[in-house]
N, C-alpha and C. Protein backbone atom coordinates (compact mmCIF):
# COMPACT_ATOMS: atom_id res chain seq x y z
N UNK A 1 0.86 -1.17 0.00
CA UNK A 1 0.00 0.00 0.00
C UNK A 1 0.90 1.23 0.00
N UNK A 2 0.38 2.32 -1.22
CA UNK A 2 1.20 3.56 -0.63
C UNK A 2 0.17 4.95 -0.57
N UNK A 3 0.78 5.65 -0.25
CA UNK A 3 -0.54 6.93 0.23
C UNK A 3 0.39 8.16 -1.36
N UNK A 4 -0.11 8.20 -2.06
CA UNK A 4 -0.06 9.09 -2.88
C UNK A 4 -0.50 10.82 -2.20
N UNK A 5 0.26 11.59 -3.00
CA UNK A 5 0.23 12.82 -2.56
C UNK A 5 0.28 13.83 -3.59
N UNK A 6 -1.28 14.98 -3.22
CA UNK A 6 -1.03 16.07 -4.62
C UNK A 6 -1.00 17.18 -3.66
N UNK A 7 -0.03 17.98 -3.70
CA UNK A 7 0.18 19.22 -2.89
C UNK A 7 -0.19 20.17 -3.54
N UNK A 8 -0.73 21.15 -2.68
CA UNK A 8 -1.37 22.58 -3.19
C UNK A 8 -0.58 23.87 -1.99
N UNK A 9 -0.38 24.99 -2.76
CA UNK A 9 0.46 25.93 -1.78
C UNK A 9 -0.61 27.22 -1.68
N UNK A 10 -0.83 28.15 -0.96
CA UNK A 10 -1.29 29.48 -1.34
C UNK A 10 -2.49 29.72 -0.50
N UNK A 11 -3.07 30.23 -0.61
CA UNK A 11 -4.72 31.41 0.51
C UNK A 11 -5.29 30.35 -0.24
N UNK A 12 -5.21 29.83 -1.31
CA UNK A 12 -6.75 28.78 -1.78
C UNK A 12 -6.44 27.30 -1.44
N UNK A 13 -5.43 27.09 -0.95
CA UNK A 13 -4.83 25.35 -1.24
C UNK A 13 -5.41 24.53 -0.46
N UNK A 14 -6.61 24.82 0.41
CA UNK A 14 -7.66 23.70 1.27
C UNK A 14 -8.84 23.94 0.09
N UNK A 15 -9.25 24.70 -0.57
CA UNK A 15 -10.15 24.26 -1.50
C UNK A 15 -10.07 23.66 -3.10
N UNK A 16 -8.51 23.86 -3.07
CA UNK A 16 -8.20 23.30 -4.07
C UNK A 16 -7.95 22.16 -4.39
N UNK A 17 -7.17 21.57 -3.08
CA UNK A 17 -6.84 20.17 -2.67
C UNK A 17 -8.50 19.17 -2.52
N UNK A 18 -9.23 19.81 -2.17
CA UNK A 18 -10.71 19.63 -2.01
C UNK A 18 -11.36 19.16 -3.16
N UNK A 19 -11.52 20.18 -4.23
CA UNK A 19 -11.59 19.98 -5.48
C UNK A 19 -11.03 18.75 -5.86
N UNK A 20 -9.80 18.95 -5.95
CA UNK A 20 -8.98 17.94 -6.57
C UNK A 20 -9.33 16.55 -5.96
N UNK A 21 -9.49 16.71 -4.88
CA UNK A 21 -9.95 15.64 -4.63
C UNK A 21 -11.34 14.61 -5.01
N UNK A 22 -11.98 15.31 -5.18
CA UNK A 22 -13.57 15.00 -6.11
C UNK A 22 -13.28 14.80 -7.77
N UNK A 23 -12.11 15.27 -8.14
CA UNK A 23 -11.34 14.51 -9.66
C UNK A 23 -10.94 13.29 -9.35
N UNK A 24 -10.12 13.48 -8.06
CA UNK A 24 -9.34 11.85 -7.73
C UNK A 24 -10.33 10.40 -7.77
N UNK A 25 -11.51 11.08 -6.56
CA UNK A 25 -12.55 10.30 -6.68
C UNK A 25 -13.15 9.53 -7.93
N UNK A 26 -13.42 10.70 -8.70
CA UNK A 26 -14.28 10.45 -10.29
C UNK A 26 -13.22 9.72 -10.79
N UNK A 27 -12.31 9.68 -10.98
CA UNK A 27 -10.94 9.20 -11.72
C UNK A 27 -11.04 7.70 -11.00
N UNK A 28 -10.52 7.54 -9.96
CA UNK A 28 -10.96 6.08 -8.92
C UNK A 28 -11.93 5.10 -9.67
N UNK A 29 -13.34 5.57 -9.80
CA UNK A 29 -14.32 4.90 -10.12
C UNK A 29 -14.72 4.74 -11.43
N UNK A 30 -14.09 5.61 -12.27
CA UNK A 30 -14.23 5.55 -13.73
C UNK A 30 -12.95 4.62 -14.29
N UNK A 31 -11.77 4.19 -13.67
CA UNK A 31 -10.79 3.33 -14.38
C UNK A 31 -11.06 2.34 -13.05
N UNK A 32 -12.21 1.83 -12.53
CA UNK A 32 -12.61 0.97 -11.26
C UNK A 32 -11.33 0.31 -10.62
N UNK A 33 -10.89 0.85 -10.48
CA UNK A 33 -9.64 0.89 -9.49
C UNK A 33 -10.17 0.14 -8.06
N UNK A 34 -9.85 -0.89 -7.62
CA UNK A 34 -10.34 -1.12 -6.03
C UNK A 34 -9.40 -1.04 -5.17
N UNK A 35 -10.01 -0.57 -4.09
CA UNK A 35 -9.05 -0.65 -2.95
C UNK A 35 -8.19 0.53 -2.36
N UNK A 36 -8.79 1.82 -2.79
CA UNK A 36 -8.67 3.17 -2.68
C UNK A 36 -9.52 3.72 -1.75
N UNK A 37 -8.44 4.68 -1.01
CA UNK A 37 -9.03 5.37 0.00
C UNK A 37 -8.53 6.55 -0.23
N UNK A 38 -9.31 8.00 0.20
CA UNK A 38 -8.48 9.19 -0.35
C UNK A 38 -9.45 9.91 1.05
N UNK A 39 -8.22 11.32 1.34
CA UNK A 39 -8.68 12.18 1.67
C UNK A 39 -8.20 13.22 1.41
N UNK A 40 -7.90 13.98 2.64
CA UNK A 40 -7.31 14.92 2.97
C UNK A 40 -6.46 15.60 4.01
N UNK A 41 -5.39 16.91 3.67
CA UNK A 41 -4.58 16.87 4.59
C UNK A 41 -4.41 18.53 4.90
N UNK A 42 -4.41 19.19 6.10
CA UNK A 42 -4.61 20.72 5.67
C UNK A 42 -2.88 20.89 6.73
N UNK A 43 -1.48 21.30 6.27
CA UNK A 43 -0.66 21.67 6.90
C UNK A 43 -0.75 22.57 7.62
N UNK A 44 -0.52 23.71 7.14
CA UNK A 44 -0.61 25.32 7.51
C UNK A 44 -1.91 26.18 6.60
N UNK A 45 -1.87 27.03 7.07
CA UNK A 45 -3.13 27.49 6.03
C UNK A 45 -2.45 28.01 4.82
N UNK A 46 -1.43 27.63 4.24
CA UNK A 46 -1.13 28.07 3.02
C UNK A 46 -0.22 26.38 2.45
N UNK A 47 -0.61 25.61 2.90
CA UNK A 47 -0.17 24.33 1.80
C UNK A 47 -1.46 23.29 3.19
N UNK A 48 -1.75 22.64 1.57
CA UNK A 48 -2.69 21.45 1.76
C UNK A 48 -2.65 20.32 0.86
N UNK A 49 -2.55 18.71 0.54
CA UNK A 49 -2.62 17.94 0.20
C UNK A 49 -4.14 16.97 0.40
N UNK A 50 -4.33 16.34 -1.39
CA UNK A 50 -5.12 15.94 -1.35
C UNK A 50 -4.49 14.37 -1.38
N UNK A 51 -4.91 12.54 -0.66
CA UNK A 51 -4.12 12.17 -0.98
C UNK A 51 -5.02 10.87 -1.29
N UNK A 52 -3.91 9.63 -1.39
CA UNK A 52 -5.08 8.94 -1.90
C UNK A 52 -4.12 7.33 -1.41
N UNK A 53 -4.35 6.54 -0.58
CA UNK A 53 -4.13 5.18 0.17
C UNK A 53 -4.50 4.13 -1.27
N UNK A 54 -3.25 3.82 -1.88
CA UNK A 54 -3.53 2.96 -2.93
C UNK A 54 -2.79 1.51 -3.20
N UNK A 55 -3.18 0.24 -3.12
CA UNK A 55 -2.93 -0.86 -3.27
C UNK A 55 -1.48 -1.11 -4.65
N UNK A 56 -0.80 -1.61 -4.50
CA UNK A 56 0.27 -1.58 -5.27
C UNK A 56 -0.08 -1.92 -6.47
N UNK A 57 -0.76 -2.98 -6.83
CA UNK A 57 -1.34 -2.77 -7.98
C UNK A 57 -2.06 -1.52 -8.87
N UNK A 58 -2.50 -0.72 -7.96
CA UNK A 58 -2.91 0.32 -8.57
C UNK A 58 -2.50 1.68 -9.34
N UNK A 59 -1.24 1.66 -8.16
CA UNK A 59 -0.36 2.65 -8.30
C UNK A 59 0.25 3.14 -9.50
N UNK A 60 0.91 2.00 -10.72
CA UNK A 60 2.04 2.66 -11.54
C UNK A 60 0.41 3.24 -12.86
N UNK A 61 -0.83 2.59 -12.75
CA UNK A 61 -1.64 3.74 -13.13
C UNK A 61 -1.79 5.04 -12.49
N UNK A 62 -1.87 4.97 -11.16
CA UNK A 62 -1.88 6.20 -10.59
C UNK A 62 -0.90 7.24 -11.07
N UNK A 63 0.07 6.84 -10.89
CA UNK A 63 1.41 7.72 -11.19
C UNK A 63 1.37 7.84 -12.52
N UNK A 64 1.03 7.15 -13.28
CA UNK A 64 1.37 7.48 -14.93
C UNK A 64 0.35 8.52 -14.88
N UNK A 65 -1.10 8.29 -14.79
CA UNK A 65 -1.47 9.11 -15.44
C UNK A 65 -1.90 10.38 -14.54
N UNK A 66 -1.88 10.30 -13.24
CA UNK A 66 -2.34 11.66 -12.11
C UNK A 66 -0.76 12.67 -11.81
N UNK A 67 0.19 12.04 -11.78
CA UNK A 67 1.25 12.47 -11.15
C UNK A 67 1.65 12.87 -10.20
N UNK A 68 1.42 12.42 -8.93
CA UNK A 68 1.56 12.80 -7.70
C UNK A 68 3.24 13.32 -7.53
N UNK A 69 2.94 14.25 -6.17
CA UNK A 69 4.24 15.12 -6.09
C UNK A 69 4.81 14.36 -5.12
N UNK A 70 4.32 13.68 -4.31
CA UNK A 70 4.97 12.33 -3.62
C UNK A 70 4.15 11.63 -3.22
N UNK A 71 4.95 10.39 -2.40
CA UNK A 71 4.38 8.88 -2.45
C UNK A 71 5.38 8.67 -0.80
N UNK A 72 4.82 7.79 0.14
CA UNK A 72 5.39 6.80 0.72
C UNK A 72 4.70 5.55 0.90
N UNK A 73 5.13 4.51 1.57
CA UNK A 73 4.56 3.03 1.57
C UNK A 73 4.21 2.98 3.16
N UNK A 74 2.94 2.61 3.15
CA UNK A 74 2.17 2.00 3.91
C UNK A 74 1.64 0.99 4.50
N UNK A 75 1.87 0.28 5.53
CA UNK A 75 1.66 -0.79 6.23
C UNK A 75 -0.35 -0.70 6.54
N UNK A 76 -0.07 -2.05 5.83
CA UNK A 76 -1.66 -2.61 5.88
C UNK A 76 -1.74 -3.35 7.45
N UNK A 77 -2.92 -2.81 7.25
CA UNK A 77 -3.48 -3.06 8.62
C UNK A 77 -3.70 -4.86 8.65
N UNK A 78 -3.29 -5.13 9.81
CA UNK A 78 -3.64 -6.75 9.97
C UNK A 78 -2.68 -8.26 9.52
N UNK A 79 -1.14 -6.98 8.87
CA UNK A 79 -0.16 -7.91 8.39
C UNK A 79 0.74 -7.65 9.65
């Protein structure tokens, strides 16, 4: 599992990351991707990330075609 990451900087970057996130979603369910979880992340009030908990299989679509600005790996629950 890794948690994908789209960063946003500036006075708008919690509604943008927001937004973006309701693309991520639509995007998720239109190439039926399973096993995705996404939210959100608010740093400071001038950078926010939208992100998205994705199964390894899923990923080198993710990355090809969304481009996240980073990635780390994630420990599944129950291993």
């Amino acid at each position: 599992m890794r948690r994908l990451y789209w960063d946003f900087f500036g006075s708008r970057a919690a509604g943008t990351a927001e937004h973006f996130r309701i693309h991520l979603d639509g995007f998720i369910v239109d190439m039926e991707i399973q096993g995705c979880e996404t939210g959100l992340s608010d740093y400071t009030t001038a950078h926010s990330a939208a992100w998205c908990d994705a199964p390894e299989a899923a990923c080198d679509l993710l990355v090809t075609r969304l481009r996240p600005h980073r990635a780390e790996r994630r420990a599944v629950e129950g291993n």
